[in-house]
C-alpha atoms as a PDB file:
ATOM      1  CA  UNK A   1     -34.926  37.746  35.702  1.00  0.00           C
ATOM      2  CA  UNK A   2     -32.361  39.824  33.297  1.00  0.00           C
ATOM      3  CA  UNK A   3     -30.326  37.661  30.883  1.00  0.00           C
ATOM      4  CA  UNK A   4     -26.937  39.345  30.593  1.00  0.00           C
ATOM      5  CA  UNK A   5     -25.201  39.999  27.302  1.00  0.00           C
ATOM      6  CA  UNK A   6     -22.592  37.455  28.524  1.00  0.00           C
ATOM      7  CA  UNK A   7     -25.251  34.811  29.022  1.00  0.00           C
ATOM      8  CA  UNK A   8     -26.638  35.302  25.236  1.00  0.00           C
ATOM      9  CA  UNK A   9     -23.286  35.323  23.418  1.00  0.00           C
ATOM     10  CA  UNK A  10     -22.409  31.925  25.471  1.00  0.00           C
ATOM     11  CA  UNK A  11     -25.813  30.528  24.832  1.00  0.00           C
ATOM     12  CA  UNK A  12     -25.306  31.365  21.039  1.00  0.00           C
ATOM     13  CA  UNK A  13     -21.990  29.908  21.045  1.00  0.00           C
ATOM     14  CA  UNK A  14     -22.799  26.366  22.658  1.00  0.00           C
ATOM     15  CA  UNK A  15     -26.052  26.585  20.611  1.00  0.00           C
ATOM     16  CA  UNK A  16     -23.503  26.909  17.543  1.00  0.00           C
ATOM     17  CA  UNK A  17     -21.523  24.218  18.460  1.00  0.00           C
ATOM     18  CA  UNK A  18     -23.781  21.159  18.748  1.00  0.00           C
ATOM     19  CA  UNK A  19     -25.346  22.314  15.597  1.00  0.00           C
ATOM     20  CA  UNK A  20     -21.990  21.849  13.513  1.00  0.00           C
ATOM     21  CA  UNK A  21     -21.366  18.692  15.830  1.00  0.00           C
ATOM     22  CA  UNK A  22     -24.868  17.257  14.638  1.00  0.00           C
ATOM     23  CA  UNK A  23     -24.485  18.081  11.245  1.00  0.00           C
ATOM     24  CA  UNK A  24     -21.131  16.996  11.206  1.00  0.00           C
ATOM     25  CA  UNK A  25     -22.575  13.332  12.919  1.00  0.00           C
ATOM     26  CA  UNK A  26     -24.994  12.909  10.042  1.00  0.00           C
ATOM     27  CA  UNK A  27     -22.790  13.350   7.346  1.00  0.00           C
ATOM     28  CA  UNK A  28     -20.024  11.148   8.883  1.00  0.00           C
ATOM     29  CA  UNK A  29     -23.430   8.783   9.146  1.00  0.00           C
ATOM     30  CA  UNK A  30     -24.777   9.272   5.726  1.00  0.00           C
ATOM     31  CA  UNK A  31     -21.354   9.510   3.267  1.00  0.00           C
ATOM     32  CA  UNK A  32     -19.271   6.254   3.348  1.00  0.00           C
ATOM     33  CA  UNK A  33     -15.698   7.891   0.963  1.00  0.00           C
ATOM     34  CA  UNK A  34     -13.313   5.282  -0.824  1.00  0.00           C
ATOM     35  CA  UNK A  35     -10.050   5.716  -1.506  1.00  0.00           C
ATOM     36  CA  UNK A  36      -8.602   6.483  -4.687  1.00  0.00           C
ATOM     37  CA  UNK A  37      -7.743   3.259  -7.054  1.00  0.00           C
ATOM     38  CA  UNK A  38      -5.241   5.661  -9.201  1.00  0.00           C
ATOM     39  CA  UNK A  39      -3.843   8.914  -9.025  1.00  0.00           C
ATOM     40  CA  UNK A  40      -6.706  11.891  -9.481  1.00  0.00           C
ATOM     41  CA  UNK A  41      -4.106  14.551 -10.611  1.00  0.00           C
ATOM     42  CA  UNK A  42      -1.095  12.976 -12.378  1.00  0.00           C
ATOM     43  CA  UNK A  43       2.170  14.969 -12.649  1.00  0.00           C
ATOM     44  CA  UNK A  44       2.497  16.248 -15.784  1.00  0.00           C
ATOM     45  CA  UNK A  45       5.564  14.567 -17.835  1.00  0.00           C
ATOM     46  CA  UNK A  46       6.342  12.624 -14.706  1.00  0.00           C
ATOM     47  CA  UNK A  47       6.161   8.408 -14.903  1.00  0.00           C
ATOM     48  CA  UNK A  48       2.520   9.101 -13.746  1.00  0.00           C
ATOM     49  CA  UNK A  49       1.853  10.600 -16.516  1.00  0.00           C
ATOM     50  CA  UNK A  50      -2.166   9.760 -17.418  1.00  0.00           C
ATOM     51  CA  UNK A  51      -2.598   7.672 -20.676  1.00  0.00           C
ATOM     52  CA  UNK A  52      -3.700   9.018 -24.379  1.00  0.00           C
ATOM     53  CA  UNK A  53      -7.512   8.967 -24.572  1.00  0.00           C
ATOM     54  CA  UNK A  54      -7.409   5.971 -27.116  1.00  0.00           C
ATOM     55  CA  UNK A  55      -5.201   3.863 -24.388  1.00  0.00           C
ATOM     56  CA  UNK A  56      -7.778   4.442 -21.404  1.00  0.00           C
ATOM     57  CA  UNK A  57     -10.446   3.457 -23.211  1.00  0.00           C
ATOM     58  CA  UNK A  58      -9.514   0.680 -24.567  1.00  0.00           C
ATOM     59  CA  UNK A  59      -8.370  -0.948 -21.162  1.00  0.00           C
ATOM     60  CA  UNK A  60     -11.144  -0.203 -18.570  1.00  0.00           C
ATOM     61  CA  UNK A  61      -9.129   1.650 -15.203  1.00  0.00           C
ATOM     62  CA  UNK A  62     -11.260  -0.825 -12.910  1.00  0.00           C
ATOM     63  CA  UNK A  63      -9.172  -3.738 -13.817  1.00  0.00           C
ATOM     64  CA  UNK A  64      -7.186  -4.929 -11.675  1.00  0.00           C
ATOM     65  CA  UNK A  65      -3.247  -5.532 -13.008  1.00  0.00           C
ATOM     66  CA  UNK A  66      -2.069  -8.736 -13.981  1.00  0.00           C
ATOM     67  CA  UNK A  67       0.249 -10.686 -12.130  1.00  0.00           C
ATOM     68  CA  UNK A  68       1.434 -12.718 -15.252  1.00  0.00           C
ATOM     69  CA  UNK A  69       2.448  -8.708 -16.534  1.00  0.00           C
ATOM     70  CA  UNK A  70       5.338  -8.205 -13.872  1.00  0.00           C
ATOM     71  CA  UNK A  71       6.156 -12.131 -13.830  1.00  0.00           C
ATOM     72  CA  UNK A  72       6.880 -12.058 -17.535  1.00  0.00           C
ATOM     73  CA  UNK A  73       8.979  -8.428 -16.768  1.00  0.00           C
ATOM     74  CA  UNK A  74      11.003 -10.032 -14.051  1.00  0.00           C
ATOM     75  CA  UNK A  75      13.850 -11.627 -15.981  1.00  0.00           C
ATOM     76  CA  UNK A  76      14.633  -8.230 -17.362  1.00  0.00           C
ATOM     77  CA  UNK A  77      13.641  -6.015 -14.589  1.00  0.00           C
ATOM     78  CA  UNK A  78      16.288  -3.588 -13.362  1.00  0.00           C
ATOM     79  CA  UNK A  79      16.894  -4.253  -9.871  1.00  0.00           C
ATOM     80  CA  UNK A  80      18.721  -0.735  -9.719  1.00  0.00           C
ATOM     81  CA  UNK A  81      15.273   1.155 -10.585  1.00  0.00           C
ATOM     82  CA  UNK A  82      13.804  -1.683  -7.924  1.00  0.00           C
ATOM     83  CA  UNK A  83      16.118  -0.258  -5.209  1.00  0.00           C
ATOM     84  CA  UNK A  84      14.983   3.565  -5.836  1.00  0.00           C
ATOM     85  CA  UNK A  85      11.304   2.281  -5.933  1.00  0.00           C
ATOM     86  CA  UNK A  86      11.615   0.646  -2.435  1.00  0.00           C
ATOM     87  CA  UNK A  87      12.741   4.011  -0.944  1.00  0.00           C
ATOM     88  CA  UNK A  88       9.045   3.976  -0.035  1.00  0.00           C
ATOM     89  CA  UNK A  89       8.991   1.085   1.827  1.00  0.00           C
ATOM     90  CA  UNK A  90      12.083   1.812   3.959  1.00  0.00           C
ATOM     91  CA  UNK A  91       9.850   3.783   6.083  1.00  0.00           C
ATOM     92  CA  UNK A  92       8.544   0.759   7.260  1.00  0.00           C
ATOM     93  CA  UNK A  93      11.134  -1.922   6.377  1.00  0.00           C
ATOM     94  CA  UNK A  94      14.692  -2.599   6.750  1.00  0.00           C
ATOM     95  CA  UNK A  95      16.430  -4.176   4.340  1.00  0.00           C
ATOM     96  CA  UNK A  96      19.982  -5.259   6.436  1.00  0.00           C
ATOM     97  CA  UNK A  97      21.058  -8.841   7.006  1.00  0.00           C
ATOM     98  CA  UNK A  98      20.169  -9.417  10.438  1.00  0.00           C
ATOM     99  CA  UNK A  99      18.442  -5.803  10.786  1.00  0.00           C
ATOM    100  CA  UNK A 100      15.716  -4.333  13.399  1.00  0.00           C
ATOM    101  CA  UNK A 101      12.364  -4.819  12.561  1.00  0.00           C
ATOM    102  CA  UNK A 102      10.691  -1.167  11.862  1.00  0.00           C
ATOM    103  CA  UNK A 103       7.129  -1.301  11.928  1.00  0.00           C
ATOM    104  CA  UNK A 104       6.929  -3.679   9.140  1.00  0.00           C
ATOM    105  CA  UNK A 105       9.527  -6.724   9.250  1.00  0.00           C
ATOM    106  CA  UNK A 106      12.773  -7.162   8.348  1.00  0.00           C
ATOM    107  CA  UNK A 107      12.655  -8.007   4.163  1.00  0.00           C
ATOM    108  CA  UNK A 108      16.399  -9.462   4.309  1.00  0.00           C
ATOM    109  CA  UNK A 109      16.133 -12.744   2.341  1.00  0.00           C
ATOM    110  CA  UNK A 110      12.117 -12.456   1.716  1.00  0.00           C
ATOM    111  CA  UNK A 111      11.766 -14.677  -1.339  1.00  0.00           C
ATOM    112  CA  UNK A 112      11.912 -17.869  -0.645  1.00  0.00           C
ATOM    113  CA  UNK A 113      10.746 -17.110   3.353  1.00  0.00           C
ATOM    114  CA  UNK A 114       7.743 -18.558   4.762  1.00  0.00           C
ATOM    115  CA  UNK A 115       5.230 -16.374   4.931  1.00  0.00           C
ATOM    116  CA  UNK A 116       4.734 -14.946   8.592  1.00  0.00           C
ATOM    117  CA  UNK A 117       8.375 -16.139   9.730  1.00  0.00           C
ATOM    118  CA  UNK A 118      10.402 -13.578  10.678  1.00  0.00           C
ATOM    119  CA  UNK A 119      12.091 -13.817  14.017  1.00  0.00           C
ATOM    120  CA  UNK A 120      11.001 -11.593  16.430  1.00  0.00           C
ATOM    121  CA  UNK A 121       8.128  -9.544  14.468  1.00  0.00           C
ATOM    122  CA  UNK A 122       4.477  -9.948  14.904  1.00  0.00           C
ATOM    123  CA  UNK A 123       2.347 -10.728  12.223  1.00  0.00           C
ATOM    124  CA  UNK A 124      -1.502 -10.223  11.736  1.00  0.00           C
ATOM    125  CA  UNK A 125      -3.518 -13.391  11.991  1.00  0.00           C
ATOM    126  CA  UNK A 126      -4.165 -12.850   7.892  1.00  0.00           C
ATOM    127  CA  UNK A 127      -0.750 -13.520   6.822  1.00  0.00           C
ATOM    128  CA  UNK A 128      -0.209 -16.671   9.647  1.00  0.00           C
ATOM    129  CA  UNK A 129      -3.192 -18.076   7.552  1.00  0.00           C
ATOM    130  CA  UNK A 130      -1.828 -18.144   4.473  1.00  0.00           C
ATOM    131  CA  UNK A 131       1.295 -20.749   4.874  1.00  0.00           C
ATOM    132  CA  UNK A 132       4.159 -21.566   2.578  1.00  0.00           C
ATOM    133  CA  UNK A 133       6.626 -19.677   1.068  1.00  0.00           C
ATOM    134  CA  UNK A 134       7.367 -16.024  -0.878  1.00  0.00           C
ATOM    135  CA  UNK A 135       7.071 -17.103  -3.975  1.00  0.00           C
ATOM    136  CA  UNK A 136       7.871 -14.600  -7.107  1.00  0.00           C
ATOM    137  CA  UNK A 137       4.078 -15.170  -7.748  1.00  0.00           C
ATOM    138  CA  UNK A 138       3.167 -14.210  -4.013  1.00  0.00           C
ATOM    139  CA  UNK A 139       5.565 -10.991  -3.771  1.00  0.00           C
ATOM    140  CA  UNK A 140       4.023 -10.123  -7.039  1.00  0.00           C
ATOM    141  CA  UNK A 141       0.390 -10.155  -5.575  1.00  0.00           C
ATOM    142  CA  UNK A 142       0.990  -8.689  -2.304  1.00  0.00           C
ATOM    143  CA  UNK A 143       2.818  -5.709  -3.782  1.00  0.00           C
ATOM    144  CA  UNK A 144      -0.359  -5.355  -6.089  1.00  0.00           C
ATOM    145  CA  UNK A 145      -2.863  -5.184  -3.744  1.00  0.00           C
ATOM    146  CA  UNK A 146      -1.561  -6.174   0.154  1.00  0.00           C
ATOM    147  CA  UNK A 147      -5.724  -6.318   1.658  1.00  0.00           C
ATOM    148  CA  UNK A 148      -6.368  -8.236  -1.167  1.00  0.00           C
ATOM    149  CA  UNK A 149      -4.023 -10.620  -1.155  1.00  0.00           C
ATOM    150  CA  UNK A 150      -4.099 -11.339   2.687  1.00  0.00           C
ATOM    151  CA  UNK A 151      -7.510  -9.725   3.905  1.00  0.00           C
ATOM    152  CA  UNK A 152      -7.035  -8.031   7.292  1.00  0.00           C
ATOM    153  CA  UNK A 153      -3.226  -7.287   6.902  1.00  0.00           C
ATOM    154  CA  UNK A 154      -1.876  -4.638   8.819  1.00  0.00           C
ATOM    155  CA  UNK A 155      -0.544  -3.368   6.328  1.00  0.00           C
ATOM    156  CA  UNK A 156      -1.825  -0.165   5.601  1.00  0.00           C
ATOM    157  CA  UNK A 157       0.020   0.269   1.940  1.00  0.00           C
ATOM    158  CA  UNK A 158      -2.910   0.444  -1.159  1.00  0.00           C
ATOM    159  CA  UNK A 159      -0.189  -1.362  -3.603  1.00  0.00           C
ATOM    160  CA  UNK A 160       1.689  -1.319  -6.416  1.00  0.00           C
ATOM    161  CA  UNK A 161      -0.462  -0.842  -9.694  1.00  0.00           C
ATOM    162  CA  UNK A 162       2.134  -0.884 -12.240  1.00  0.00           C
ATOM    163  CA  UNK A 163       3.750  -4.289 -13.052  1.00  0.00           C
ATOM    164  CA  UNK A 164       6.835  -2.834 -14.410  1.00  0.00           C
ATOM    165  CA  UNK A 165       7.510  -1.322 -10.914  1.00  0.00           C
ATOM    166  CA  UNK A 166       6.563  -4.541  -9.260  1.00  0.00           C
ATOM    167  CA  UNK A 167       8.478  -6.286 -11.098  1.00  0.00           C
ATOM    168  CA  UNK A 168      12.031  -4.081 -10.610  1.00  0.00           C
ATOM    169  CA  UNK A 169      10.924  -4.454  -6.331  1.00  0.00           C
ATOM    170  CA  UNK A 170      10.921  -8.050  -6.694  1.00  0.00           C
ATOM    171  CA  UNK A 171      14.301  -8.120  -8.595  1.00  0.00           C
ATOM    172  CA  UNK A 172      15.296  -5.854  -5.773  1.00  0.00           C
ATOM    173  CA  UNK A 173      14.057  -7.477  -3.232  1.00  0.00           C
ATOM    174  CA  UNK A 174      15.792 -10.948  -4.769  1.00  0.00           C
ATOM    175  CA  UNK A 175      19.397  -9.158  -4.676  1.00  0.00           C
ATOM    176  CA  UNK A 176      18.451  -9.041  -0.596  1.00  0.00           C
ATOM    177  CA  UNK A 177      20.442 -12.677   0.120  1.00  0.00           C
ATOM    178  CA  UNK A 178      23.487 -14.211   0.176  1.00  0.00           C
ATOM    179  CA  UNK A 179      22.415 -16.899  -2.285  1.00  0.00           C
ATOM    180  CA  UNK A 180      19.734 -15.226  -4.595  1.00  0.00           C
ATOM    181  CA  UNK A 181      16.457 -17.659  -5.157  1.00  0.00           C
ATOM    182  CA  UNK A 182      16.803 -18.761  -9.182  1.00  0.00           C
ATOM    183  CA  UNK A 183      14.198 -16.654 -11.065  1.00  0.00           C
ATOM    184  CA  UNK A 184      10.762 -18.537 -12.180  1.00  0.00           C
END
């Protein structure tokens, strides 16, 4: 029985293949990534910019942001600089009184809302558990760190880490009603 060249080159191709597939299966078996808590590569002279050696070591960058931090800057947060900050979010949010739901709800009116009540939107079972109202507090710790703050969200959004920028969303997101919740 002759072998033709055909044959061999298909043979070495398919042979090819489920090697990188296997290889590819073990790795995808054996390395388990996380995602970045902060930004790898700041911009350089941007708002990212990374802290002076003497300020990151002084604070470890494994600890989480306090929520007291963007409380305390919410009386003189600029809900201006809130507005430009929520660009982000408009992907998934509308903003409108009586506005569509995008693929996140409708934030018209948030603070003050109970939590999981928005007419017409579906929310995960991990925000219908948590009951009550948006407080300033609760904005403040969902921005931070949404799967932390309500564990199997579906939102997919890591979170705000810096309370200054929290803090100018929530005063953004408090100018979002006809009669404005009194700040805490």
């Amino acid at each position: 029985m002759k072998v033709s060249m055909f044959e061999k080159v298909a043979l070495g191709v398919l042979v090819s293949a489920w090697l990188v597939y296997g290889v590819n299966a073990i790795g995808n078996l054996l390395v388990h990534p996380k995602p970045l808590e902060t930004t790898a590569f700041p911009a350089a002279g941007g708002a990212d910019k990374a802290p002076a050696p003497a300020a990151a070591s002084a604070t470890p960058a494994s600890a989480p942001p306090k929520a007291a931090d963007a409380l305390a800057m919410l009386a003189s947060a600029d809900a201006a600089s809130g507005a430009k900050a929520f660009k982000k979010c408009k992907a998934c949010h509308s903003t409108e009184k009586g506005g569509k739901h995008k693929l996140g709800p409708n934030l018209w009116d948030v603070v003050g809302r109970g939590k999981a009540m928005a007419s017409g939107y579906t929310f995960s079972p991990a925000l219908k558990g948590l009951g009550g109202e948006w407080t300033y507090k609760d904005l403040d710790g969902f921005l931070a760190a949404p799967k932390a703050f309500a564990k199997g969200t579906k939102m997919s959004f890591a979170g705000i880490k810096k309370p200054g920028a929290r803090a100018a969303i929530i005063a953004y997101l408090r100018t979002l009603s006809d009669q404005p919740k009194p700040l805490p």
